[in-house]
Protein backbone atom coordinates (compact mmCIF):
# COMPACT_ATOMS: atom_id res chain seq x y z
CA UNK A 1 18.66 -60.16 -7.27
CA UNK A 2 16.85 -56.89 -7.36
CA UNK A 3 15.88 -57.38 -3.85
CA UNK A 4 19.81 -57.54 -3.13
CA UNK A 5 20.42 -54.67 -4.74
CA UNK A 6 17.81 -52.54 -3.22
CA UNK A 7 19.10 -53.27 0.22
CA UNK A 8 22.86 -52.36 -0.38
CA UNK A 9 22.06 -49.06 -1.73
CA UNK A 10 21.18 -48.06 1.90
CA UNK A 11 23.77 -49.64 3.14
CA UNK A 12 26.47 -48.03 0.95
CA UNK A 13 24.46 -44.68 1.90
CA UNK A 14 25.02 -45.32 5.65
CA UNK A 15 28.55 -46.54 5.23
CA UNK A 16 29.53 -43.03 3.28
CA UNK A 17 27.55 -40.88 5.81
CA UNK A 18 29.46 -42.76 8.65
CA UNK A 19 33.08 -41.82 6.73
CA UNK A 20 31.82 -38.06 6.45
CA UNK A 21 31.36 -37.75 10.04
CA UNK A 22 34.58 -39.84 10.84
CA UNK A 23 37.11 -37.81 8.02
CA UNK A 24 34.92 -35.45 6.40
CA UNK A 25 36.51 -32.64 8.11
CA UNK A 26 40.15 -33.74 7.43
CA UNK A 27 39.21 -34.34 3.78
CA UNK A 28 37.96 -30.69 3.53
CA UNK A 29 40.90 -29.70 4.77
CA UNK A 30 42.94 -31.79 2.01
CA UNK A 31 40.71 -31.13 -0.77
CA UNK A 32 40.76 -26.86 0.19
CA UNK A 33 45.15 -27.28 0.57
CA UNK A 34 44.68 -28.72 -2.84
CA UNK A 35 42.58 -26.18 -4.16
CA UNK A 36 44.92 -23.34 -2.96
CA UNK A 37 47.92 -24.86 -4.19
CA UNK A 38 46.53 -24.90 -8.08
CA UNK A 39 44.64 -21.29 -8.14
CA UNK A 40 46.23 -19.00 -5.39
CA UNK A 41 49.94 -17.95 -5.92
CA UNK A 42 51.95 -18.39 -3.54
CA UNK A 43 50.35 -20.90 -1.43
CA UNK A 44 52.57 -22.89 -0.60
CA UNK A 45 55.04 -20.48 0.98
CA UNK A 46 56.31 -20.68 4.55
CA UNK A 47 55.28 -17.05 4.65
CA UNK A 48 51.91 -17.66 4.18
CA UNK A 49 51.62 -20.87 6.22
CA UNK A 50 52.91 -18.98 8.82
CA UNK A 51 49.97 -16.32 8.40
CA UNK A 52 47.48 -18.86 8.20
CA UNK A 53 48.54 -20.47 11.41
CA UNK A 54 48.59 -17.57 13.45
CA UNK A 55 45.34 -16.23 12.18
CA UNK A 56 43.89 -19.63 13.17
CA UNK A 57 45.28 -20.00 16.73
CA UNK A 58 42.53 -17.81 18.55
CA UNK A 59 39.62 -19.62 16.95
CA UNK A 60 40.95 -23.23 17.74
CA UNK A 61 42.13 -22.45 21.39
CA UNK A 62 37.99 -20.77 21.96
CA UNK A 63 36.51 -23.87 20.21
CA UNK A 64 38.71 -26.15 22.61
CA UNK A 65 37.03 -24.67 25.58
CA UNK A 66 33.48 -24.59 23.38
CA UNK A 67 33.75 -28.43 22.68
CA UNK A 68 33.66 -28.88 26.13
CA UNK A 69 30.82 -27.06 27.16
CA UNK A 70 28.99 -28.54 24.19
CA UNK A 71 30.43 -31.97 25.30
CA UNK A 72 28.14 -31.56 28.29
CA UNK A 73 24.88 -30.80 25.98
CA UNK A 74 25.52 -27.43 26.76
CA UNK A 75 26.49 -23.76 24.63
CA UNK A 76 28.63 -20.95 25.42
CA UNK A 77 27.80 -18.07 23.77
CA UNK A 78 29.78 -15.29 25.96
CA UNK A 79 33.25 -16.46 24.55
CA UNK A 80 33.37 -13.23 22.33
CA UNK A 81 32.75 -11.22 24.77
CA UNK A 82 35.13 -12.51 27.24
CA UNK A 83 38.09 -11.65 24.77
CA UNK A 84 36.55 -8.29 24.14
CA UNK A 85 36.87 -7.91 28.19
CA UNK A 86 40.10 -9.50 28.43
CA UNK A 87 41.41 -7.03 25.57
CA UNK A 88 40.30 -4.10 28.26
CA UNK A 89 41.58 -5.72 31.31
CA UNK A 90 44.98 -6.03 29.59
CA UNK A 91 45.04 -2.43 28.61
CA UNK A 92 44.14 -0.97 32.04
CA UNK A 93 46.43 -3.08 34.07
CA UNK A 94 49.69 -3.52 31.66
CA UNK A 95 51.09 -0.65 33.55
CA UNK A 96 51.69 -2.56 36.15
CA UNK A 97 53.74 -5.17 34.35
CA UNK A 98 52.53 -8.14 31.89
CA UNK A 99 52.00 -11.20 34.59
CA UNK A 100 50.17 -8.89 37.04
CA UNK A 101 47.86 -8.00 34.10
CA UNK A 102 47.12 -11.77 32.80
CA UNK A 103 46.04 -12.67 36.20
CA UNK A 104 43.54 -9.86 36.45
CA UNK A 105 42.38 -10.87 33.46
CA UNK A 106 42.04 -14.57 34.67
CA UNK A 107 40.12 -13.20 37.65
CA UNK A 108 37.70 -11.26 35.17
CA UNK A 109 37.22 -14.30 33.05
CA UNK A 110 36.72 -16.90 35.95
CA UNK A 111 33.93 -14.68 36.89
CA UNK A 112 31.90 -14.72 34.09
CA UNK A 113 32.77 -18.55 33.72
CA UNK A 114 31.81 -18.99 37.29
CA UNK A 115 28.10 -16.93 36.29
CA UNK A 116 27.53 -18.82 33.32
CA UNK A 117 28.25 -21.99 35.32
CA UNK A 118 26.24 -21.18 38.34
CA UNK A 119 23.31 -20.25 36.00
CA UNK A 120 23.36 -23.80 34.07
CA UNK A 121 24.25 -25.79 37.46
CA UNK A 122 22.76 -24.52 40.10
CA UNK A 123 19.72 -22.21 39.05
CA UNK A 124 18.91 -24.42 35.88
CA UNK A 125 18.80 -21.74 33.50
CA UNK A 126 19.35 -22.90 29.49
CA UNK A 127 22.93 -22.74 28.55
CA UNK A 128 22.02 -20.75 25.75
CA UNK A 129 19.85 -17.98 27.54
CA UNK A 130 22.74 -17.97 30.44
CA UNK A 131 25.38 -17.50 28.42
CA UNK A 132 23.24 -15.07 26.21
CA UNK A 133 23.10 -12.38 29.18
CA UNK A 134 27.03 -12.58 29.77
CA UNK A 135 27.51 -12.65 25.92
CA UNK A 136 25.51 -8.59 26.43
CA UNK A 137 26.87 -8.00 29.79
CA UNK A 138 30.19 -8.38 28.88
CA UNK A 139 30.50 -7.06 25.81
CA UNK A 140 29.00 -4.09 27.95
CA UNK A 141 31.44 -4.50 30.40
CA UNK A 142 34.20 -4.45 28.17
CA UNK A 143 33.33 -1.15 26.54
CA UNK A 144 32.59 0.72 30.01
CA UNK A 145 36.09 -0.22 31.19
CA UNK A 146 37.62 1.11 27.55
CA UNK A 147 35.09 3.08 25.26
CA UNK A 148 37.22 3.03 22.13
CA UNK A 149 40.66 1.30 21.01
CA UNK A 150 43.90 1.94 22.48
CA UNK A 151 47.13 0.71 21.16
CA UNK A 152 49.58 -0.81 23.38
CA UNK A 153 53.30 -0.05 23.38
CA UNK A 154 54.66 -3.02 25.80
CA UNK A 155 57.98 -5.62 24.77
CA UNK A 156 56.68 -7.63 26.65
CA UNK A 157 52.82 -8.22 25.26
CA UNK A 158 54.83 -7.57 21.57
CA UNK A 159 56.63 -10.79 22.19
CA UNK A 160 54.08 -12.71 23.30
CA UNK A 161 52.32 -11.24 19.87
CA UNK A 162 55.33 -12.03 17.57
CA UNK A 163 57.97 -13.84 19.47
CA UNK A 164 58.83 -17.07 18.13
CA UNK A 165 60.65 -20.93 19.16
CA UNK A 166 63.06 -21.98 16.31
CA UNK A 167 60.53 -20.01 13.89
CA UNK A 168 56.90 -21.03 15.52
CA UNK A 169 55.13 -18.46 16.72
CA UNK A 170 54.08 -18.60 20.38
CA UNK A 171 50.82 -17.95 19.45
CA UNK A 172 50.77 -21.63 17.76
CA UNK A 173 52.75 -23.34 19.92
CA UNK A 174 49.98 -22.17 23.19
CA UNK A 175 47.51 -22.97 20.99
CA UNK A 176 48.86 -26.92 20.17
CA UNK A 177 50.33 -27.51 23.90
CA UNK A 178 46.28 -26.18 24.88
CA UNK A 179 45.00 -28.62 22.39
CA UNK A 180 47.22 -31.62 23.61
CA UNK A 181 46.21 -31.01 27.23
CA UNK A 182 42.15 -30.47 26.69
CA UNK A 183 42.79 -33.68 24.83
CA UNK A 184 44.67 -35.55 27.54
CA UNK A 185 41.65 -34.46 29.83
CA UNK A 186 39.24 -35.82 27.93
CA UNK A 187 40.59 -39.06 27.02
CA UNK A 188 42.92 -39.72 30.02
CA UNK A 189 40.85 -37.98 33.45
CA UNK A 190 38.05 -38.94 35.08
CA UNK A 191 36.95 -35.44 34.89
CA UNK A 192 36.96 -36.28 31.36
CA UNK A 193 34.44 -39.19 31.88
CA UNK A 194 32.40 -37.09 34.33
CA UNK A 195 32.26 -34.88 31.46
CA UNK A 196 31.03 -37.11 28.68
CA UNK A 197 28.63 -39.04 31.22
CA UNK A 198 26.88 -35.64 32.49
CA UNK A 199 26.47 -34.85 28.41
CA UNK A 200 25.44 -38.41 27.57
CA UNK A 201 22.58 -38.09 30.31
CA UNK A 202 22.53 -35.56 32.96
CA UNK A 203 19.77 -38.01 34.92
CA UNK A 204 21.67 -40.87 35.06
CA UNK A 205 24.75 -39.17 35.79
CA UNK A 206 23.09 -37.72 38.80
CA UNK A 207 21.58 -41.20 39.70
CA UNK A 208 25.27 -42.70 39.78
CA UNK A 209 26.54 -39.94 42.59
CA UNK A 210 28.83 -38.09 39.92
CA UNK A 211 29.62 -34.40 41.08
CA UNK A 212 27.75 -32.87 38.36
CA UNK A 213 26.76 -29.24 39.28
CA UNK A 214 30.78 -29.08 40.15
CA UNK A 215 31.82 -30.73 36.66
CA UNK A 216 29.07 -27.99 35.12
CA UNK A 217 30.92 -25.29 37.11
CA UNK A 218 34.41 -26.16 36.53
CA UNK A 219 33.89 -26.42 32.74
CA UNK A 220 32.12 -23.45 32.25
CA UNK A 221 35.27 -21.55 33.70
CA UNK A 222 37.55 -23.77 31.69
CA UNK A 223 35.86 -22.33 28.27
CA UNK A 224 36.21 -18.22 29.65
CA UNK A 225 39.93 -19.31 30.87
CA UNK A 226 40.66 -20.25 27.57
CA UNK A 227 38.59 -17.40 25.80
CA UNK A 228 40.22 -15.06 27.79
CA UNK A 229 43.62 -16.76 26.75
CA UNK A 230 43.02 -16.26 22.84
CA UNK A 231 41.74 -12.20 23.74
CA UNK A 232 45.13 -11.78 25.76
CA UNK A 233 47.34 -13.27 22.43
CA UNK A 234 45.20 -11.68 19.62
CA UNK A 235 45.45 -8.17 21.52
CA UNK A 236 49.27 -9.25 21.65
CA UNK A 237 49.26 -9.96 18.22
CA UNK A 238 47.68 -6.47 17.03
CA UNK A 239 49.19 -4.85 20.13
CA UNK A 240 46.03 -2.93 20.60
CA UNK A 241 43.13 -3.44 22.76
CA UNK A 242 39.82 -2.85 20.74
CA UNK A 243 36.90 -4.40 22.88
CA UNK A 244 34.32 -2.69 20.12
CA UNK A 245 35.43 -5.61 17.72
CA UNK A 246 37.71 -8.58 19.17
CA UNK A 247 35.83 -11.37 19.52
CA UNK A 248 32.72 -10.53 17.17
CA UNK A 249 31.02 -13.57 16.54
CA UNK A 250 33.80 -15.61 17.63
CA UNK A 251 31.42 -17.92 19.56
CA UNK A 252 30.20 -18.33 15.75
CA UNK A 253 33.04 -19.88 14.88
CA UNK A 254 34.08 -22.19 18.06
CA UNK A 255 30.58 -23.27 17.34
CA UNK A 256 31.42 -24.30 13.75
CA UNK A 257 35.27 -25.63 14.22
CA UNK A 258 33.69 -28.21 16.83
CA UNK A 259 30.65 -29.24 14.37
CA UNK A 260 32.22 -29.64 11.67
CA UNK A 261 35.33 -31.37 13.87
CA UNK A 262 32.51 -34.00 14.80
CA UNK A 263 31.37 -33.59 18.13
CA UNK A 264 27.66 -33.41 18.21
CA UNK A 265 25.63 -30.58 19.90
CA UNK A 266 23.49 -33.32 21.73
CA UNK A 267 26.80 -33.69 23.94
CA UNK A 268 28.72 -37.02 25.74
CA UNK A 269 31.48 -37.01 22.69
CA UNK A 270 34.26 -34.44 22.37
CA UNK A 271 36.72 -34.46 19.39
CA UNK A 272 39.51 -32.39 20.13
CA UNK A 273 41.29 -33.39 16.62
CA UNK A 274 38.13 -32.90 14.84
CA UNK A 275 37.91 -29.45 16.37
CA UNK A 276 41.21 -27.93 15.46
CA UNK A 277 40.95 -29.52 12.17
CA UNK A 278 37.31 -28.00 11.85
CA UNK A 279 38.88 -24.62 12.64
CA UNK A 280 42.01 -24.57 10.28
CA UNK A 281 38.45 -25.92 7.64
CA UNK A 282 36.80 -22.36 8.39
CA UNK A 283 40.32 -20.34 8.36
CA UNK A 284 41.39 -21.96 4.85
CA UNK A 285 37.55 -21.29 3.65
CA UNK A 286 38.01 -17.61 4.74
CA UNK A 287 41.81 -17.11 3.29
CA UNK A 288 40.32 -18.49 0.00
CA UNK A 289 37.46 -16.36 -0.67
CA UNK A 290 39.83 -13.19 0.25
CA UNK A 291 42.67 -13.64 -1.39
CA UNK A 292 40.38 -13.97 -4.82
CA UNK A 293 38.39 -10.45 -3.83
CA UNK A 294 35.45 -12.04 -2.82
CA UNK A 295 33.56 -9.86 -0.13
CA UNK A 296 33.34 -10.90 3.50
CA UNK A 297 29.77 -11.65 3.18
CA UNK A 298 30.51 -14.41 0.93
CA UNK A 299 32.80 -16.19 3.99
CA UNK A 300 29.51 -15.79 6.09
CA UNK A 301 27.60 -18.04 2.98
CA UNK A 302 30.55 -20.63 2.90
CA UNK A 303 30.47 -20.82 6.68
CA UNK A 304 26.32 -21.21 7.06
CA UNK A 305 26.65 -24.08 3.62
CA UNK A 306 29.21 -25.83 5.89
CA UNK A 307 27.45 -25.59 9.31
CA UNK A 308 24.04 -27.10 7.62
CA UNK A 309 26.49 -29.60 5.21
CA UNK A 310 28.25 -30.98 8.97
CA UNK A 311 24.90 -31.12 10.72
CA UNK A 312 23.32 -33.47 8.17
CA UNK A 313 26.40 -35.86 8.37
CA UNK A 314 26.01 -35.96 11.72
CA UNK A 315 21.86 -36.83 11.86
CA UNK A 316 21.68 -40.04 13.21
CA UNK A 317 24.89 -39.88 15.17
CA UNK A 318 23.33 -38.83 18.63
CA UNK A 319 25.58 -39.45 21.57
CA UNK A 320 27.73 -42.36 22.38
């Protein structure tokens, strides 16, 4: 009997570790909604909902493109920096009319995706020390092209920032269609598999004849595309272009909203849901501790508690 009951205590251990990975997330989510709705006034208003939702849309269209770089065992740490230089290209180039100025800024940012991915692919430099030197160089970048900030005065970047579709912003409603299509990819594509397979192993992947260095390439462009995406709407949003300070440790927090969402860092699984839901996690975290006074460097705490708190429920979960 107590032989029994020494070997279901593991068990039971395993089966709630297993749950945490699986839901955790979504019941942090529940649990902080809760939370809110008891101690914060005014919670629950459509006003605030609103706020919240817009606030989060940057930081889950980033960690979209970040899961998938981390989906191939890899790390991009030059998102930041790519809105900080897509918040400069817009400002120097809006004078020649909105469209003209977003595909400068996709030229800019499928540069830098292109280095990062040519560095990892073909010269076999660490994801982290490649995207390291763009992280510097285009932060650098950004400020040579516009030293200081500079606000913008253009209808059409101020309805991209506030314009709305029967009262949703178009700031959420890029950031869900983005979410639905990286997930599509992922599930649905065989670039998707390619994906998964070249983060599951990157040997055998090359030993079955998949285009790896290409898949590498491509999805290292993907995650500056979409980077460059959420500097283009949060510059709308503010309607000001401040490279000194967009994007400041926003590769921080892709990181987090795709640990916490459940896709491991040893890559070949991506969780798309996980990862938005990991990223409304850190934006509800943040709203909390502000709206009761606490200082910023207490949402830095909360963050680092939930980044080690996600890492241990996921020991053991490896790849697929």
């Amino acid at each position: 009997m107590a032989e029994a009951t020494l070997r279901t205590v593991p068990l039971d251990k395993a089966r709630v570790l297993q749950w945490l990975q699986t839901y955790g997330v979504y019941a942090g989510v529940a649990a902080l909604l809760v939370v809110n709705t008891v101690i914060t006034p005014h919670f629950l208003s459509a006003e605030n909902f609103r706020t919240q939702a817009v606030q989060v849309a940057p930081v889950i269209i980033v960690a979209l493109g970040m899961a998938l770089v981390i989906g191939t065992e890899g790390v991009d740490l030059s998102v930041g920096a790519v809105m900080a230089l897509a918040a400069s290209v817009t400002a120097l180039y809006l004078g020649y009319g909105l469209l003209p100025a977003l595909l400068v800024v996709a030229l800019f940012a499928a540069a830098v995706g292109l280095a990062n991915g040519a560095l990892v692919a073909l010269v076999g430099v660490q994801p982290i020390v490649a995207t390291l030197a763009l992280m510097v160089g285009g932060r650098g970048l950004a400020l040579v092209l516009l030293p200081q900030l500079e606000d913008l005065r253009n209808p059409s970047l101020a309805s991209l920032g506030s314009g709305d579709v029967l009262g949703i912003p178009y700031l959420i409603l890029i950031a869900a269609v983005l979410a639905v299509l990286v997930a599509f990819v992922v599930r649905r594509t065989t670039f998707g598999r390619q994906l998964l397979a070249i983060g599951d192993s990157r040997p055998a992947a090359q030993l079955a004849g998949l285009p790896v260095r290409r898949v590498l390439i491509i999805v290292y462009v993907v995650c500056a595309l979409l980077a460059a995406v959420a500097g283009v709407l949060a510059t709308a949003r503010l309607q000001a272009s401040d490279p000194t300070s967009l994007g400041n440790l926003m590769e921080l927090s892709a990181i987090t909203a795709v640990v916490v969402g459940g896709t491991p860092l040893t890559g070949g699984r991506v969780n798309i849901a996980g990862t938005v839901a990991g990223a409304v996690l850190i934006q509800l975290l943040t709203a909390t501790l502000i709206k009761h006074d606490l200082p910023p460097s207490w949402t830095q705490i909360a963050q680092a508690i939930v980044i080690v708190a996600a890492v241990y429920a996921a020991r053991g979960r490896g790849k697929r």
